[in-house]
N, C-alpha and C. Protein backbone atom coordinates (compact mmCIF):
# COMPACT_ATOMS: atom_id res chain seq x y z
N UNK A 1 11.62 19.30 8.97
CA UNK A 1 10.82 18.15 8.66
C UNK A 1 9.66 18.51 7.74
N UNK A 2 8.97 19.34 7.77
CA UNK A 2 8.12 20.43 7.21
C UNK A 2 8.28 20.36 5.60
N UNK A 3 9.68 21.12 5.41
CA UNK A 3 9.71 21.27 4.09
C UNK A 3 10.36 19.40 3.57
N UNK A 4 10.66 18.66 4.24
CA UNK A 4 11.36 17.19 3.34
C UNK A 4 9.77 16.89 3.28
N UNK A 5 8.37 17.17 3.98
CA UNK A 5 7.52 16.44 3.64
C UNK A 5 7.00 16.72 2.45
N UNK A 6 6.96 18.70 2.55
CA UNK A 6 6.26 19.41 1.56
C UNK A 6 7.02 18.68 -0.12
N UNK A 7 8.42 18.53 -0.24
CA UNK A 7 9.35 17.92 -0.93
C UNK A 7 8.73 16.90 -1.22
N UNK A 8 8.51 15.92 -0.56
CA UNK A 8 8.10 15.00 -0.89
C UNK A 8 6.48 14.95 -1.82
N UNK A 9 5.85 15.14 -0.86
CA UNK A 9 4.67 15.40 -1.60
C UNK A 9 4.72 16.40 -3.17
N UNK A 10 5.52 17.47 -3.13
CA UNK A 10 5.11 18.28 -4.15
C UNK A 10 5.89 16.77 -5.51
N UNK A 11 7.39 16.44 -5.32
CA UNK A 11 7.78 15.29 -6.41
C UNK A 11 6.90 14.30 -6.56
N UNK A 12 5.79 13.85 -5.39
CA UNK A 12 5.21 12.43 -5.77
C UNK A 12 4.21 13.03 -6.82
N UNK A 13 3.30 13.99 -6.59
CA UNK A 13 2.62 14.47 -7.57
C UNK A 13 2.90 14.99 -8.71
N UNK A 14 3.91 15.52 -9.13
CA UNK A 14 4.15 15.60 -10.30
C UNK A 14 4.73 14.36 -10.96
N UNK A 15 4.99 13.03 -9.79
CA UNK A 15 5.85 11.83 -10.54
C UNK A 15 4.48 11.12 -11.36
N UNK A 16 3.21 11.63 -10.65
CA UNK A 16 1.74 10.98 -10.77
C UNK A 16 1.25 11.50 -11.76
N UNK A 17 1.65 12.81 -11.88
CA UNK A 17 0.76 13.26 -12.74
C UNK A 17 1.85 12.82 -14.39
N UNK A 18 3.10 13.01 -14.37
CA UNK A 18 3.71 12.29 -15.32
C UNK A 18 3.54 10.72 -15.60
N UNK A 19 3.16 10.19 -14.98
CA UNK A 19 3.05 8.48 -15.33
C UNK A 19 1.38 8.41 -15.46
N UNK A 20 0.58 9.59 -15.43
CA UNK A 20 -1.13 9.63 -16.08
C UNK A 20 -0.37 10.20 -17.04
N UNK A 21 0.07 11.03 -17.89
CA UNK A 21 0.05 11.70 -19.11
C UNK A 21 0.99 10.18 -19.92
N UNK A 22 1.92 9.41 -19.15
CA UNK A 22 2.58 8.01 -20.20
C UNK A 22 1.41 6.48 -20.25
N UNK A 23 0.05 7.24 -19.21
CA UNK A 23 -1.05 5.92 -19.31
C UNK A 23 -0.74 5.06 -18.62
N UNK A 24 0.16 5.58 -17.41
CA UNK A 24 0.44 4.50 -16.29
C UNK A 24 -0.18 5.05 -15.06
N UNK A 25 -0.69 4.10 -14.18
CA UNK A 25 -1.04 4.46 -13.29
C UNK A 25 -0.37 5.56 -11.94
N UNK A 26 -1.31 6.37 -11.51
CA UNK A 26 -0.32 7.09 -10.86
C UNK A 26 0.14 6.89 -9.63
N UNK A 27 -0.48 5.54 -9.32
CA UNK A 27 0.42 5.12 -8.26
C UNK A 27 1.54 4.96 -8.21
N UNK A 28 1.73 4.81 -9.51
CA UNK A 28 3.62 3.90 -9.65
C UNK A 28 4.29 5.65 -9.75
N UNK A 29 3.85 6.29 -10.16
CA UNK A 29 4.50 7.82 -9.62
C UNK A 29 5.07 7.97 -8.24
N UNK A 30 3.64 7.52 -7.43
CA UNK A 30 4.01 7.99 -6.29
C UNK A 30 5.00 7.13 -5.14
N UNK A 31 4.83 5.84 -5.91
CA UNK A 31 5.39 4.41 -5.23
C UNK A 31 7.25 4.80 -5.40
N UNK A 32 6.92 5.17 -7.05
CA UNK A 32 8.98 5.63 -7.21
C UNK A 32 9.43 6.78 -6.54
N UNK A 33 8.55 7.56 -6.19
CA UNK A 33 8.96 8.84 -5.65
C UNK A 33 9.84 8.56 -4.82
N UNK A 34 9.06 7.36 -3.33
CA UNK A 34 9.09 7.18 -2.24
C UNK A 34 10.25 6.81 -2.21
N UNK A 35 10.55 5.21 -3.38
CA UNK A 35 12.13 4.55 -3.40
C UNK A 35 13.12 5.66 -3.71
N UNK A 36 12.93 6.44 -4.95
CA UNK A 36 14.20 7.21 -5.21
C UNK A 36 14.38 8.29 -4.21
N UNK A 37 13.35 8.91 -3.40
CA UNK A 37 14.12 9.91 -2.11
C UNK A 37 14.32 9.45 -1.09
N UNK A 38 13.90 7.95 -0.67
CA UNK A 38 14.12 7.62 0.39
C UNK A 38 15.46 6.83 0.39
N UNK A 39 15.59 6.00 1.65
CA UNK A 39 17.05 6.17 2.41
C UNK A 39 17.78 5.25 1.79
N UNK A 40 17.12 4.57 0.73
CA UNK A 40 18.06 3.53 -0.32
C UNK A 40 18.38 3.64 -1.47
N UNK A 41 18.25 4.99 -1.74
CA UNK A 41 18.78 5.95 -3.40
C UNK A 41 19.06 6.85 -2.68
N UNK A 42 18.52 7.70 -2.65
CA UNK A 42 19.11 9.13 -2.73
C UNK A 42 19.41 9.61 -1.20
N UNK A 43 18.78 9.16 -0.36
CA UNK A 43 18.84 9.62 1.07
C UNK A 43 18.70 11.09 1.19
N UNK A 44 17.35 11.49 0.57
CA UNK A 44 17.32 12.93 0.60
C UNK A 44 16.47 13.97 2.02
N UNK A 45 15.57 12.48 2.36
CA UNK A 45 14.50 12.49 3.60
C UNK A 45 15.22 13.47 5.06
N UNK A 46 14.50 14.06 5.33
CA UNK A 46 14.79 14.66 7.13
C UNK A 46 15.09 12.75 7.73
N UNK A 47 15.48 12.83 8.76
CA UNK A 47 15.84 11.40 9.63
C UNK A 47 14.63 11.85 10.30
N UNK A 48 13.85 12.64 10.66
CA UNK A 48 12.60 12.61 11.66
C UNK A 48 11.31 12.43 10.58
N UNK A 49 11.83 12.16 9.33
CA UNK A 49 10.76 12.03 8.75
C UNK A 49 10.71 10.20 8.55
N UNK A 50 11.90 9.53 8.65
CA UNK A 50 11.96 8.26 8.59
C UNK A 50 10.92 7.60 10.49
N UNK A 51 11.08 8.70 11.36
CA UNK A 51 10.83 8.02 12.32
C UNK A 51 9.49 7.72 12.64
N UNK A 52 8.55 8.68 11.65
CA UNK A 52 7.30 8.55 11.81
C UNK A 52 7.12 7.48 10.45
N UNK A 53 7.76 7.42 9.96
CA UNK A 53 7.58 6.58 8.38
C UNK A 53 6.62 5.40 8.26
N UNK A 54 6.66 4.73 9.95
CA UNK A 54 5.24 3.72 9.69
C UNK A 54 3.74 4.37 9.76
N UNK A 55 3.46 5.25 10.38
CA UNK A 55 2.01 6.14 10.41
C UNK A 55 2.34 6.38 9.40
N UNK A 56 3.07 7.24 8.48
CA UNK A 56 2.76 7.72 7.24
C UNK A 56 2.24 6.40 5.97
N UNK A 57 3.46 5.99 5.87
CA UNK A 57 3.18 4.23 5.91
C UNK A 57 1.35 3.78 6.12
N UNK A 58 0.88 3.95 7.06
CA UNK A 58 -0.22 3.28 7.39
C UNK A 58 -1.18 4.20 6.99
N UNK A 59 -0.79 5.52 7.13
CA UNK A 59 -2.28 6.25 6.24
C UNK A 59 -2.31 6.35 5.18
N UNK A 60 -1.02 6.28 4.38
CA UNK A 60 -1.13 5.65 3.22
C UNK A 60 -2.09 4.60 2.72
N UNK A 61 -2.15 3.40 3.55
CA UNK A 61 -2.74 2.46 2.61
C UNK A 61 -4.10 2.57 3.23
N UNK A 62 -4.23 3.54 3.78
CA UNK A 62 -6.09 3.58 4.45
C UNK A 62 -6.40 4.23 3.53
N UNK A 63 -5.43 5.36 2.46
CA UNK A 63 -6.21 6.48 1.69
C UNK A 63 -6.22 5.33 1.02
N UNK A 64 -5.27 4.49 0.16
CA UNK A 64 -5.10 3.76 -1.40
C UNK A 64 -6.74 2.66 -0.88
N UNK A 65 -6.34 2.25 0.24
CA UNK A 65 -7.88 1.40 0.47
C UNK A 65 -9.36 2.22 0.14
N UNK A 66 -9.37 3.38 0.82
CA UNK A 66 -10.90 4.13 0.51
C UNK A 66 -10.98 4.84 -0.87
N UNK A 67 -10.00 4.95 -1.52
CA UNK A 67 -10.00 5.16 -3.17
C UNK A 67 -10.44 4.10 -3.45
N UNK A 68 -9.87 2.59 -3.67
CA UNK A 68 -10.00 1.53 -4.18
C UNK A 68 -11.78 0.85 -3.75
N UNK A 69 -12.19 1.57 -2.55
CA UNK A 69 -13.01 1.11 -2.60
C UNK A 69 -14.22 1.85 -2.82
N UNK A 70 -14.13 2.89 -2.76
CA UNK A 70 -15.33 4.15 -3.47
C UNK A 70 -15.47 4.18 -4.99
N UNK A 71 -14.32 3.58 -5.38
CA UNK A 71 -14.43 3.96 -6.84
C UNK A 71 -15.31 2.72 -7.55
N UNK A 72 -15.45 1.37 -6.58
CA UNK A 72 -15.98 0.15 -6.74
C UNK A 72 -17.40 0.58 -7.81
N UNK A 73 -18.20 -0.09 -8.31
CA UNK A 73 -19.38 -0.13 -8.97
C UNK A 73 -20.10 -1.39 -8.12
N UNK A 74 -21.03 -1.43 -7.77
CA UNK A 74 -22.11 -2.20 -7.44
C UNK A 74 -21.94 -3.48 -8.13
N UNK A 75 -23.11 -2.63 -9.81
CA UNK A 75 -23.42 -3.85 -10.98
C UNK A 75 -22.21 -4.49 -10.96
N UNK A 76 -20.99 -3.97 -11.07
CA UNK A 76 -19.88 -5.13 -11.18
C UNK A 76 -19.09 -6.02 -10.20
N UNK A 77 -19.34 -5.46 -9.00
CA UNK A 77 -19.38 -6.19 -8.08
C UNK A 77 -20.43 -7.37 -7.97
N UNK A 78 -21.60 -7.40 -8.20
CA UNK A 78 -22.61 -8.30 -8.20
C UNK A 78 -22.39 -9.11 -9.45
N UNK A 79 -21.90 -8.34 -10.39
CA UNK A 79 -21.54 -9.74 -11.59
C UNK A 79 -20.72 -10.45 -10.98
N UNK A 80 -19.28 -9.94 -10.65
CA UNK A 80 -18.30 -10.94 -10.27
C UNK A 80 -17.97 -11.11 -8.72
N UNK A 81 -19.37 -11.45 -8.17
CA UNK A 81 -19.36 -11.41 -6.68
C UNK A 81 -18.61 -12.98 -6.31
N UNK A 82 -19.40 -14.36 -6.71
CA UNK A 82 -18.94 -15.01 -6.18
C UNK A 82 -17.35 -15.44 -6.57
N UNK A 83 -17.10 -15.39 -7.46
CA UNK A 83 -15.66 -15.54 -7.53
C UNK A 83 -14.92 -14.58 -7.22
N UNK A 84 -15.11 -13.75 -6.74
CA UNK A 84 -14.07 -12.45 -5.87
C UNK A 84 -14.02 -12.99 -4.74
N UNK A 85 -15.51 -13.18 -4.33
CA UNK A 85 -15.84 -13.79 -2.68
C UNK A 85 -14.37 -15.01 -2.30
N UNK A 86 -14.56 -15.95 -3.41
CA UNK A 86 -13.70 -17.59 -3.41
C UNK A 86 -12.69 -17.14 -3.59
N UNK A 87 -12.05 -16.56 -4.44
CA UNK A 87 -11.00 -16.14 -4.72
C UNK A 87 -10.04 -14.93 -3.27
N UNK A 88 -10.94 -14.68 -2.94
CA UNK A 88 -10.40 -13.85 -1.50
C UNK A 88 -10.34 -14.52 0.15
N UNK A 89 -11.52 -15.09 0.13
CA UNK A 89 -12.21 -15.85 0.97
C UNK A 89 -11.56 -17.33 1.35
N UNK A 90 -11.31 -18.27 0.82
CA UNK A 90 -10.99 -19.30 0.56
C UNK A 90 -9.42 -19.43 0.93
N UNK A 91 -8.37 -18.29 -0.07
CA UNK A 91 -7.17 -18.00 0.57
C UNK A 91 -6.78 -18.05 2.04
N UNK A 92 -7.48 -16.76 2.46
CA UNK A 92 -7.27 -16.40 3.27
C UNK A 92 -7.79 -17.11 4.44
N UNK A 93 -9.33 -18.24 4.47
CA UNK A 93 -9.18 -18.95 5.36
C UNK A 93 -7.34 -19.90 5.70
N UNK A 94 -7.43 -20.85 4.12
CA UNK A 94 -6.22 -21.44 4.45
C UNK A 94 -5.05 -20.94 4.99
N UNK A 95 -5.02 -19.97 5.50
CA UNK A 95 -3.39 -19.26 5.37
C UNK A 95 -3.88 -19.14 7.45
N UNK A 96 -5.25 -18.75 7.83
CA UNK A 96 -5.39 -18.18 9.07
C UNK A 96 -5.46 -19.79 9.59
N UNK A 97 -5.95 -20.65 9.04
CA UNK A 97 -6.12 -22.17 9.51
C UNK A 97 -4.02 -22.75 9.52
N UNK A 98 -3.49 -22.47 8.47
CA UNK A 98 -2.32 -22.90 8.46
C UNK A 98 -1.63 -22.13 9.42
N UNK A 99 -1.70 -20.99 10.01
CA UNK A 99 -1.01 -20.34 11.17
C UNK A 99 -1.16 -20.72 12.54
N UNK A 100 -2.54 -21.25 12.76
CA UNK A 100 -3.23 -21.58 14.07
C UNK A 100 -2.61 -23.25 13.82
N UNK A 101 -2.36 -23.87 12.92
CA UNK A 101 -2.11 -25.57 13.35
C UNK A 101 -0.42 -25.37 13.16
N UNK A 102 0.18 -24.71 12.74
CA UNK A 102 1.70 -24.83 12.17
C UNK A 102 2.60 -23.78 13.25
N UNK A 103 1.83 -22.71 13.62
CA UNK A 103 3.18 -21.70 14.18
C UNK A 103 2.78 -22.13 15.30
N UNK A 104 2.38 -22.79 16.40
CA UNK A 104 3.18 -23.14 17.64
C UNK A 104 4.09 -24.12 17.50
N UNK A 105 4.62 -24.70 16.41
CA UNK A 105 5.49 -25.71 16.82
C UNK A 105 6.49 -25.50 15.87
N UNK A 106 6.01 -24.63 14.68
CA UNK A 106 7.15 -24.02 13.76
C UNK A 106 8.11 -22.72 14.27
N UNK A 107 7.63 -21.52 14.53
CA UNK A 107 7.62 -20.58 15.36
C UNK A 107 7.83 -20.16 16.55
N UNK A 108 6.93 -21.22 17.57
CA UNK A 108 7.55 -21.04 18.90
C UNK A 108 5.68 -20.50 19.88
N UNK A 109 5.21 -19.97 18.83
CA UNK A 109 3.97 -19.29 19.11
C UNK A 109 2.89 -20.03 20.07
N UNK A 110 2.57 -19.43 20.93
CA UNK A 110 1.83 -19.69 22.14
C UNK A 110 0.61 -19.64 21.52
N UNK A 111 -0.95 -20.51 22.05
CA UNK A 111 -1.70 -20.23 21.51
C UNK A 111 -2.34 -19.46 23.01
């Protein structure tokens, strides 16, 4: 399990560091890595590495979150505060208001 991770990791970074040298972000390096070795191309993964695959999965997007958000600027946050705010804010009420009046009777969902 050891070495399919080390595998893994050593291809996503060089897939990253090739899609920074073509001026693409290197996420999309590391995003194709994942599809082409995992179990729907190539099936190259340990099977005990699929079983933990949601924690990996989930610390994943805690790192991509504390990048995304350290790298933030203030001044530009405060320029484009209120329309980030509406634009985030506003959604996402409607969607938590449309779940609470619609999925007990769409769904089945207990309140």
């Amino acid at each position: 399990m050891l070495t399919s991770l080390a595998f893994v990791f050593l291809v996503g970074l060089s897939m990253a560091a090739l899609c920074q040298k073509l001026k693409m972000p290197r996420i999309i390096g590391m995003l194709l890595t994942g599809v082409v070795l995992g179990p729907y191309v190539l099936d190259v993964l340990d099977p005990s590495i699929l079983s933990i695959s949601a924690q990996l999965r989930q610390m994943a997007l805690i790192i991509i979150l504390l990048k995304a958000g350290l790298s933030l600027d203030l001044s530009d946050l405060k320029r484009v505060g209120r329309p980030a705010v509406l634009m985030s804010c506003v959604p996402a009420s409607c969607e938590i208001l449309a779940f609470f009046l619609f999925a007990p009777s769409v769904l089945g969902v207990t309140r």
